[in-house]
Each structure stands twice: as structure tokens, then as C-alpha cells.
C-alpha atoms as a PDB file:
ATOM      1  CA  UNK A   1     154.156 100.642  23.997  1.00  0.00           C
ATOM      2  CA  UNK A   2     152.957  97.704  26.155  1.00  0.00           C
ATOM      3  CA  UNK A   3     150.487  97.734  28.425  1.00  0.00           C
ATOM      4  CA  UNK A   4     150.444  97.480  32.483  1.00  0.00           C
ATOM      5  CA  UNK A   5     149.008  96.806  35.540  1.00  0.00           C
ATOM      6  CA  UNK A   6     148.834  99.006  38.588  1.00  0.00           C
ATOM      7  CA  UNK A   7     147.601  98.365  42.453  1.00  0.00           C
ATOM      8  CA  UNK A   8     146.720 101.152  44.278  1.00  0.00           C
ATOM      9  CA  UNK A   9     143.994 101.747  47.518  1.00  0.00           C
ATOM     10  CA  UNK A  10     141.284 103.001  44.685  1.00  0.00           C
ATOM     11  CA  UNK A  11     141.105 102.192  41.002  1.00  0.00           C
ATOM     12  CA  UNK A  12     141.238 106.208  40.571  1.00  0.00           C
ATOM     13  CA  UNK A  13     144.536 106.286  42.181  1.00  0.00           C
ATOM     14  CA  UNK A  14     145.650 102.936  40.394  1.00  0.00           C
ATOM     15  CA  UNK A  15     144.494 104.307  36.641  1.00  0.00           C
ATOM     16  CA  UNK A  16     146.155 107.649  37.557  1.00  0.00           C
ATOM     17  CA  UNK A  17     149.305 106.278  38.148  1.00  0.00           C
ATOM     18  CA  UNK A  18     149.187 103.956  35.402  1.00  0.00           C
ATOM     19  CA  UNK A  19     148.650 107.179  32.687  1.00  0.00           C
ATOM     20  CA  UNK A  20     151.192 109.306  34.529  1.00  0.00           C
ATOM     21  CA  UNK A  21     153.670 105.960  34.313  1.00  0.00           C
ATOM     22  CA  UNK A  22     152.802 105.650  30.526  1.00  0.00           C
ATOM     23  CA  UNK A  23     152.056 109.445  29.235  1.00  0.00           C
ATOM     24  CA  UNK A  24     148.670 108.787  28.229  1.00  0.00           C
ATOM     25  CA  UNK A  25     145.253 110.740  28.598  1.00  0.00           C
ATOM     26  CA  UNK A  26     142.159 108.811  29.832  1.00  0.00           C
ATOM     27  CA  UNK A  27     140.924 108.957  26.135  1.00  0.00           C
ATOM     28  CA  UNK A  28     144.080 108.003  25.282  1.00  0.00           C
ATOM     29  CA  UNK A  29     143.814 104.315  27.011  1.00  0.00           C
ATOM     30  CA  UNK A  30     142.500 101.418  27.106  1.00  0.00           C
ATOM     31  CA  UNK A  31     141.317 100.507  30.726  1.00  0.00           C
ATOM     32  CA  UNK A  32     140.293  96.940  32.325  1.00  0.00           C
ATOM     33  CA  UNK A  33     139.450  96.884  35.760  1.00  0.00           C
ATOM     34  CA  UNK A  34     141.219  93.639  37.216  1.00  0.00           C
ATOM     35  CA  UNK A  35     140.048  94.092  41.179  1.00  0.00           C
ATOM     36  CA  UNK A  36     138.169  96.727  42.734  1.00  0.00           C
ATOM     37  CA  UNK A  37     139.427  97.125  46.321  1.00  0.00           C
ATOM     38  CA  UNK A  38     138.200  95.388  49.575  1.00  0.00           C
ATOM     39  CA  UNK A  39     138.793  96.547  52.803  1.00  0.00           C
ATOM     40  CA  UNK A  40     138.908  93.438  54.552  1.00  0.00           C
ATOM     41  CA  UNK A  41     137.579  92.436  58.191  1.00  0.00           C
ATOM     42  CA  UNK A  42     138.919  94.769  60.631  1.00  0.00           C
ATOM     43  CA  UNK A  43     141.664  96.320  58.447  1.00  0.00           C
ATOM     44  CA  UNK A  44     142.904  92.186  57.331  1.00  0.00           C
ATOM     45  CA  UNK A  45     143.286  90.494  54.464  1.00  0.00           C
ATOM     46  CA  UNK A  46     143.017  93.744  52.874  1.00  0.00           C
ATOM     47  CA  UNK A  47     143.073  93.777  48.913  1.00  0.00           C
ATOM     48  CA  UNK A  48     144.366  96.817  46.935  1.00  0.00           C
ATOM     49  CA  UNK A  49     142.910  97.488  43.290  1.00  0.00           C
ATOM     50  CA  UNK A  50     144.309  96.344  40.443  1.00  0.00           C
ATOM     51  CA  UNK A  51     144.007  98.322  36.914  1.00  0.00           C
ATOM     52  CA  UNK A  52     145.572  97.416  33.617  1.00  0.00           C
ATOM     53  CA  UNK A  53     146.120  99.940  30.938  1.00  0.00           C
ATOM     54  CA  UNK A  54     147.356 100.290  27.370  1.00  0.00           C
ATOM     55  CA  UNK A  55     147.201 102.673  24.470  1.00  0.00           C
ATOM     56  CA  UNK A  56     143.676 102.452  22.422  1.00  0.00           C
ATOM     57  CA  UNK A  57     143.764 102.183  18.915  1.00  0.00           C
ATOM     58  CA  UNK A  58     141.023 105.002  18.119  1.00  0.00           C
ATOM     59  CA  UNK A  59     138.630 101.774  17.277  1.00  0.00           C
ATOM     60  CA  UNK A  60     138.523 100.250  21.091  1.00  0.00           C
ATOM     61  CA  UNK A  61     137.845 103.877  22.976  1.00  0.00           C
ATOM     62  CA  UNK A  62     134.379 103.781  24.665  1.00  0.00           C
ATOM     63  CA  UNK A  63     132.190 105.350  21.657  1.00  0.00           C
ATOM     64  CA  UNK A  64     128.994 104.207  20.036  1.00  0.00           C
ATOM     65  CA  UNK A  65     126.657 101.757  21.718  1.00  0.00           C
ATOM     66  CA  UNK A  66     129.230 101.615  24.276  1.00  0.00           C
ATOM     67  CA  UNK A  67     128.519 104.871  25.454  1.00  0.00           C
ATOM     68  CA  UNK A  68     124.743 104.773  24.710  1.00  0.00           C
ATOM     69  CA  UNK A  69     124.827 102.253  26.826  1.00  0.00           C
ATOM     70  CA  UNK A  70     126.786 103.660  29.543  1.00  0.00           C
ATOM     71  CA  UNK A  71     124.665 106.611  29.631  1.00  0.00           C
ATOM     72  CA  UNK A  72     121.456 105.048  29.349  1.00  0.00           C
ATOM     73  CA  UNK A  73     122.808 102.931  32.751  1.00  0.00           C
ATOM     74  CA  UNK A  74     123.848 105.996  34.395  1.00  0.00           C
ATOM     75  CA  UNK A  75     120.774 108.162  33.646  1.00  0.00           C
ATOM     76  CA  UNK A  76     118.614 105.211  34.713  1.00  0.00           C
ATOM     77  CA  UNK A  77     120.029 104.950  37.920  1.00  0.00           C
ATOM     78  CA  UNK A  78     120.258 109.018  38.834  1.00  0.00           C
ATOM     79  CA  UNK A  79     116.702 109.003  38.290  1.00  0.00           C
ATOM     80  CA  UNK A  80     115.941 106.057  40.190  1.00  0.00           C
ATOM     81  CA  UNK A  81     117.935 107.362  43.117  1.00  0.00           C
ATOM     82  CA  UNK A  82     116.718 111.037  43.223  1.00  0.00           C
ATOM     83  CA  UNK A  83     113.171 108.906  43.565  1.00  0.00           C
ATOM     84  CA  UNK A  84     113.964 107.261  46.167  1.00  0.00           C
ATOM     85  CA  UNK A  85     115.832 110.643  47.869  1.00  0.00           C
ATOM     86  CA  UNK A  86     112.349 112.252  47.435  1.00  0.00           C
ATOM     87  CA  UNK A  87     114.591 114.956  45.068  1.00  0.00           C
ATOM     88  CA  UNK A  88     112.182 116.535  42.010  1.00  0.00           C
ATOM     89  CA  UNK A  89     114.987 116.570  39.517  1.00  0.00           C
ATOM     90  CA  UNK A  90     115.644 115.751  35.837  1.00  0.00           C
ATOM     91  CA  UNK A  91     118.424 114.040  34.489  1.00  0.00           C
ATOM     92  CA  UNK A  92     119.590 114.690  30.882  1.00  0.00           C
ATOM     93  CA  UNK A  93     122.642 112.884  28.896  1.00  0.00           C
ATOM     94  CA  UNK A  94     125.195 115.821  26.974  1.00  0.00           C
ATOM     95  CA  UNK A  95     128.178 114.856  25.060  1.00  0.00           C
ATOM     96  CA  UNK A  96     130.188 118.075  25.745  1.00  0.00           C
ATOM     97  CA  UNK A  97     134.233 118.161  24.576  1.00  0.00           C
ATOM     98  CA  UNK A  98     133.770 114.386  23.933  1.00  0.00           C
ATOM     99  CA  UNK A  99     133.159 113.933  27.159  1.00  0.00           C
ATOM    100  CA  UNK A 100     129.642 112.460  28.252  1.00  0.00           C
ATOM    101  CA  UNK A 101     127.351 113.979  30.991  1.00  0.00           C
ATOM    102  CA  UNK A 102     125.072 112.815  33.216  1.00  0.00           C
ATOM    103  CA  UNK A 103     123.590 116.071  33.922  1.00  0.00           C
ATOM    104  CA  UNK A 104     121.022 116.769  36.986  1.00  0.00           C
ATOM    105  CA  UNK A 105     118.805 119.440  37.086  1.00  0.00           C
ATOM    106  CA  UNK A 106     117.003 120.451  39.591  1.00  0.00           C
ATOM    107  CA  UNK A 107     112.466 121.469  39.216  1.00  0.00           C
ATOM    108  CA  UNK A 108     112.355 123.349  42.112  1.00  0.00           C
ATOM    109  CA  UNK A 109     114.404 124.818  45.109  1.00  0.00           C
ATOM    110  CA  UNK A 110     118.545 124.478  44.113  1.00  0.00           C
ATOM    111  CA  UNK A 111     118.785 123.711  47.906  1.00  0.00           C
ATOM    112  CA  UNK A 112     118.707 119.911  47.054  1.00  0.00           C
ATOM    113  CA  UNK A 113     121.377 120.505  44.540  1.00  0.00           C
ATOM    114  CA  UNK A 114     123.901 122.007  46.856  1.00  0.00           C
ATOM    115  CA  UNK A 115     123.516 119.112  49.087  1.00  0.00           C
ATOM    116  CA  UNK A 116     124.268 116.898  46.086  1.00  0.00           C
ATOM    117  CA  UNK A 117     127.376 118.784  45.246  1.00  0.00           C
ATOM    118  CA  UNK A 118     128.442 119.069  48.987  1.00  0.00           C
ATOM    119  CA  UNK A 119     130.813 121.253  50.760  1.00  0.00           C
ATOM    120  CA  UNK A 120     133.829 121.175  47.278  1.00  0.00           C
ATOM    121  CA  UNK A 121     132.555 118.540  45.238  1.00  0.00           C
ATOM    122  CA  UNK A 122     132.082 116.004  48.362  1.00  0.00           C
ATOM    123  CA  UNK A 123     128.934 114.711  47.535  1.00  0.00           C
ATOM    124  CA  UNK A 124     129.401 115.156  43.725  1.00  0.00           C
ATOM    125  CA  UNK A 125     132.302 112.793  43.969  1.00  0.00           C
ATOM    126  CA  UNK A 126     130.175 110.380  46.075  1.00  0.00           C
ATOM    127  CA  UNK A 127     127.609 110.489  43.329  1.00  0.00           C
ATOM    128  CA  UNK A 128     130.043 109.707  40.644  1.00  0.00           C
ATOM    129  CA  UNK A 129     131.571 106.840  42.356  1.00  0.00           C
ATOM    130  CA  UNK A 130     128.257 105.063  42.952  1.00  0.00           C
ATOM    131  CA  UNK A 131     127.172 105.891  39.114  1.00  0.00           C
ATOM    132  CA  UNK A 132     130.754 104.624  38.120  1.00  0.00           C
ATOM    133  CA  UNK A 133     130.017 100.933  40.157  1.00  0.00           C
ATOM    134  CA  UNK A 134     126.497 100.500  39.024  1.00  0.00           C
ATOM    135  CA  UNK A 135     127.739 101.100  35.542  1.00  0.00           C
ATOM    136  CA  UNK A 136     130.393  98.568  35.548  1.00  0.00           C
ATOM    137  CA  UNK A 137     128.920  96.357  37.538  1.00  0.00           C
ATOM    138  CA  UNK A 138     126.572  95.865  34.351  1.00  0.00           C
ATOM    139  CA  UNK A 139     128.864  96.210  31.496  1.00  0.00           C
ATOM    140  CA  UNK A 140     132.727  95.235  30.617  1.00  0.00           C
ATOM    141  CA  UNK A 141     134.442  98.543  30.000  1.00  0.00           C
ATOM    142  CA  UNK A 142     135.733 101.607  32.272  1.00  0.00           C
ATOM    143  CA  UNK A 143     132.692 104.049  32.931  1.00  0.00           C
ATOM    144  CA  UNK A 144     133.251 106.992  30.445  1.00  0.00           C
ATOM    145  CA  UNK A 145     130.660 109.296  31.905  1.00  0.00           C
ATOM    146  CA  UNK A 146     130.516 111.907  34.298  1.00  0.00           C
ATOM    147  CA  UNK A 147     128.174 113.032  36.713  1.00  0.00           C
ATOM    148  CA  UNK A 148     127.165 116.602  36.935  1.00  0.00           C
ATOM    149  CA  UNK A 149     124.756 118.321  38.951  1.00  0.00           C
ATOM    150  CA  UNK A 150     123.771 121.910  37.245  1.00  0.00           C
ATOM    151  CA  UNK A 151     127.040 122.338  35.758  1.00  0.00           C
ATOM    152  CA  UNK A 152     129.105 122.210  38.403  1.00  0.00           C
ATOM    153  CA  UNK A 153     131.415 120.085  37.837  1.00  0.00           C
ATOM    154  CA  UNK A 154     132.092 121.852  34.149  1.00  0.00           C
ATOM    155  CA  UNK A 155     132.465 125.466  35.913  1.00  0.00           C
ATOM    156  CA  UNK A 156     135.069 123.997  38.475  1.00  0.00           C
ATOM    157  CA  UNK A 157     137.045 122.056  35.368  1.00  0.00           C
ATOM    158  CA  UNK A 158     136.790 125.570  33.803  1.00  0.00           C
ATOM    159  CA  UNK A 159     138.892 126.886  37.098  1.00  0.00           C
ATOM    160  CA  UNK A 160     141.297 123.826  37.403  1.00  0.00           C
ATOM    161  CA  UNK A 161     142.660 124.326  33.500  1.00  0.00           C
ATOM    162  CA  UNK A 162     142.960 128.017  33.529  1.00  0.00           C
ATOM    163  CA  UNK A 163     144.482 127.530  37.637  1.00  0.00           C
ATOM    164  CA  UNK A 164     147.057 124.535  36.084  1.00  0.00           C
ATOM    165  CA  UNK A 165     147.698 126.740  32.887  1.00  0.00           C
ATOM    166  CA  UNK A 166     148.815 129.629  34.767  1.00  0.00           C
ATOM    167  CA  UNK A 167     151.112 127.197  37.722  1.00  0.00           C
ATOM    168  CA  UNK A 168     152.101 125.623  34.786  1.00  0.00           C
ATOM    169  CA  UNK A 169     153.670 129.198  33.272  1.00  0.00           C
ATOM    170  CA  UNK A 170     155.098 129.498  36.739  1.00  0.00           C
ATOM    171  CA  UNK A 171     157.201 126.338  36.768  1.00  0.00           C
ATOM    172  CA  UNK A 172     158.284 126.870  32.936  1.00  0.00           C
ATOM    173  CA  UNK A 173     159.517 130.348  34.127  1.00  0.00           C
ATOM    174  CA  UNK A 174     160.801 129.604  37.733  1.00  0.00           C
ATOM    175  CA  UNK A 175     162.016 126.467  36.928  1.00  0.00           C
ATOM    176  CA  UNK A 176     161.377 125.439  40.129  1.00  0.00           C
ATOM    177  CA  UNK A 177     158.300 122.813  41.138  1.00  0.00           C
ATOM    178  CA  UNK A 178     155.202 123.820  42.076  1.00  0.00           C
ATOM    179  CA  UNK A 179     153.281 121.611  44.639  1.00  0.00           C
ATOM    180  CA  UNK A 180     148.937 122.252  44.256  1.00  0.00           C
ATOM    181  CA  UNK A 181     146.024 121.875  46.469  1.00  0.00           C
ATOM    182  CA  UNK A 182     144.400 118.749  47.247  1.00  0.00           C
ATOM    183  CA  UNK A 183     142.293 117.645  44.945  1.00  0.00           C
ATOM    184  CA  UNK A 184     139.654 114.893  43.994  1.00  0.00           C
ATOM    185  CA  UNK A 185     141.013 111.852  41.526  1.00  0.00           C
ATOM    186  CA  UNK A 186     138.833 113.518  38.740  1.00  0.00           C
ATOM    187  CA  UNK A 187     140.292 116.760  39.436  1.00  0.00           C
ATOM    188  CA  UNK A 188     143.573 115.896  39.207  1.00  0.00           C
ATOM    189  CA  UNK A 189     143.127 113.963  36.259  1.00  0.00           C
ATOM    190  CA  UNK A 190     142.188 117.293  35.208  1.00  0.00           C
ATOM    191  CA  UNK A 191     145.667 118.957  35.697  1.00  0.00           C
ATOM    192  CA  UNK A 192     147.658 116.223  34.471  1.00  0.00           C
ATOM    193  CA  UNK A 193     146.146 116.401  31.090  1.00  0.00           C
ATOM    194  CA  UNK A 194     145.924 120.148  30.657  1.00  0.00           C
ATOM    195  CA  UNK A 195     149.764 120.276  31.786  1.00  0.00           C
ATOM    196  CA  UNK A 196     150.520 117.418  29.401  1.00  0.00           C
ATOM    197  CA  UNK A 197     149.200 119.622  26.700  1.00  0.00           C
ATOM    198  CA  UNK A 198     151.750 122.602  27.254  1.00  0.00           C
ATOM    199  CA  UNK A 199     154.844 120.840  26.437  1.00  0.00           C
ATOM    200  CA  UNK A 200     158.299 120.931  28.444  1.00  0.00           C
ATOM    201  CA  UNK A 201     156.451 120.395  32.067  1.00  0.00           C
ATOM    202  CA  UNK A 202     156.079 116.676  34.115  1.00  0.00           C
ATOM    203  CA  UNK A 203     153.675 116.123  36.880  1.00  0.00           C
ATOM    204  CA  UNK A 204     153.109 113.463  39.450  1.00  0.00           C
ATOM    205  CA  UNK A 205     150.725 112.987  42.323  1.00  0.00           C
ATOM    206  CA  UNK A 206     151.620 112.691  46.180  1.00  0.00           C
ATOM    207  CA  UNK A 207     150.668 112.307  49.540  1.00  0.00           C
ATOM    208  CA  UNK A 208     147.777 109.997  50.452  1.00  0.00           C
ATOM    209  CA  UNK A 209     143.916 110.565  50.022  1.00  0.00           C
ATOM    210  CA  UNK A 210     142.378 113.059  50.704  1.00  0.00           C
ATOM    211  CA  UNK A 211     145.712 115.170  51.136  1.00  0.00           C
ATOM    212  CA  UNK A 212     146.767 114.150  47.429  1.00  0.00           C
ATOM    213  CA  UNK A 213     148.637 116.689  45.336  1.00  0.00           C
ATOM    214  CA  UNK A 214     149.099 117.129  42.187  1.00  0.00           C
ATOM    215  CA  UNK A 215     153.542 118.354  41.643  1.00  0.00           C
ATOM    216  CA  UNK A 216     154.044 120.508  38.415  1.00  0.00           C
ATOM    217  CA  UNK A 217     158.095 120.533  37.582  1.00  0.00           C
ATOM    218  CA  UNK A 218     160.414 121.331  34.729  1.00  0.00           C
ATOM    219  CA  UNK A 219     160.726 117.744  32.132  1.00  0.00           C
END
């Protein structure tokens, strides 16, 4: 299978399309980063990003010092920044799944961790999107880890693969599509791969941020 490139308006939407286009899992790929996107000076010269992707031999996935170094990066800079927010928090690095956390915790009050998670993930996704720059601003590869603030984001990826398993027996029985909520890149990442796993089901994303959808339908 041979690798390809992919523009979109953000390299989530770009490396989404790119694994729906090829059938692949995030852990299943290989992912360069070719252009991040730039708005341009009042709306012009505008530049979309640019993503290429290919399957990963088990050898090239981010593992290793890679990742120790990803999550070293990551932890360093959530702790710098709840410093400089005035937040008493801890940070702590979990593999969990094979997927690798970035885990705050909060000392005191959990009022300061609502406000990081935000009204459905808002500020959580914020979070992870200025982790995911600083962390490939300093190294070559794809950032593999997530941000999580007192397991949120693991009880809500809980709710989107038992929500996507049960649409998912809905479609196979129906036969007729089945059009979700909108979601958050990372949470529709989600849905594609748990409805990848079932077997005899398709999905594809529409609409444009922060309306995207993720469509389950009969293969």
C-alpha cells in the first residue's frame, strides 16, 4: 500500500482523512507532518495543512525513546504552564492501552480542573493542541501522547466506544446510515477505529468544524 498526502484546514482533519482514505488506525501509520496551517493576513494567502501517511512496519511506530521523549516534552511543559496559570497540580506520564498519558491532577480544589476540561472537552482539546505543537516543534515525529486532566478524557472514550458500538449494531441491523453528534478530531478518531473493529460497517466524516460528524453505513 503506498503512502499519501492530504491537505485539509487542520492536520487533525488532514490525518483523519488520510486513515479513513487508506483503512488504517493511528497506530497503524506512519505520520509526517509536511505544513501546519496558516491563516494568512486577513483571510489571504491562506495555506491549508499538508499530512503524509503510510502503513508502519511495527519497527517505525512511535515507541521507545521516542515516546520517552515525547512524554518527558509534554510533562515538562504541563507543568511549566500550570506554573505560570498559578494552578497547584501534578502531572504524571501513564501508558494505558498503549496509549500514553499526560495525566493532570489536581492538589487542591477540582474547580481549576473543570476549567481545564471546559464546557465538553473545550479546553481539554485546547490543552492538547498546544502540548501537540510544543512537542513537535522539538522533535521529528507525530505527537503520540494525550493529554488528560483527572481522567477525563479516558471516561468520555469509555462513552464514545460503547455509544459507536451500539450505532454501530444499529446500522448492521437497519441497514440504513446513521449520522452522530459533533465531535472533537480526537473523538472521532475514536469512532472510526472502534467501528473499524466490528467488521461489515464504513464510516466517513462530514460537515465542517466544529459541526463535524462522524456517518456510520453498511460496507
Amino acid at each position: 500500500m503506498e503512502e499519501i498526502e492530504k491537505s485539509a484546514a487542520s492536520v487533525e482533519e488532514a490525518i483523519e482523512e488520510a486513515l479513513a482514505e487508506l483503512g488504517l488506525s493511528e497506530q497503524e501509520a506512519r505520520i509526517e507532518i509536511l505544513q501546519e496551517p496558516k491563516s494568512g493576513f486577513l483571510g489571504r494567502n491562506a495555506q491549508a495543512a499538508v499530512v503524509r501517511v503510510r502503513p508502519a512496519a511495527p519497527a517505525a511506530q512511535v515507541e521507545g525513546e521516542i515516546r520517552d521523549k515525547q512524554g518527558d516534552l509534554a510533562a515538562d511543559f504541563l507543568e511549566g504552564l500550570m506554573s505560570a496559570m498559578g494552578i497547584p497540580a501534578e502531572v504524571e506520564l501513564n501508558e494505558v492501552q498503549g496509549t500514553l498519558y499526560a495525566e493532570v491532577w489536581g492538589k487542591e480544589s477540582g474547580d481549576d480542573m473543570g476549567l481545564l476540561i471546559g464546557k465538553h472537552g473545550h479546553t481539554l482539546d485546547a490543552l492538547q493542541e498546544l502540548v501537540r505543537s510544543h512537542v513537535q516543534g522539538h522533535t521529528a515525529d507525530r505527537c503520540a501522547v494525550q493529554v488528560d486532566v483527572e481522567d477525563y478524557r479516558k471516561r468520555r472514550t469509555a462513552q464514545l466506544v460503547r455509544h459507536a458500538r451500539e450505532m454501530g449494531r444499529k446500522v448492521a441491523k437497519s441497514g440504513r446510515p446513521e449520522t452522530l453528534e459533533p465531535m472533537s478530531s480526537y473523538e472521532r478518531k475514536v469512532v472510526h477505529d472502534t467501528i473499524a473493529e466490528m467488521g461489515g460497517l464504513e464510516t466517513a466524516s462530514e460537515g465542517e468544524e466544529p459541526q463535524r460528524r462522524v456517518v456510520i453505513r453498511p460496507v
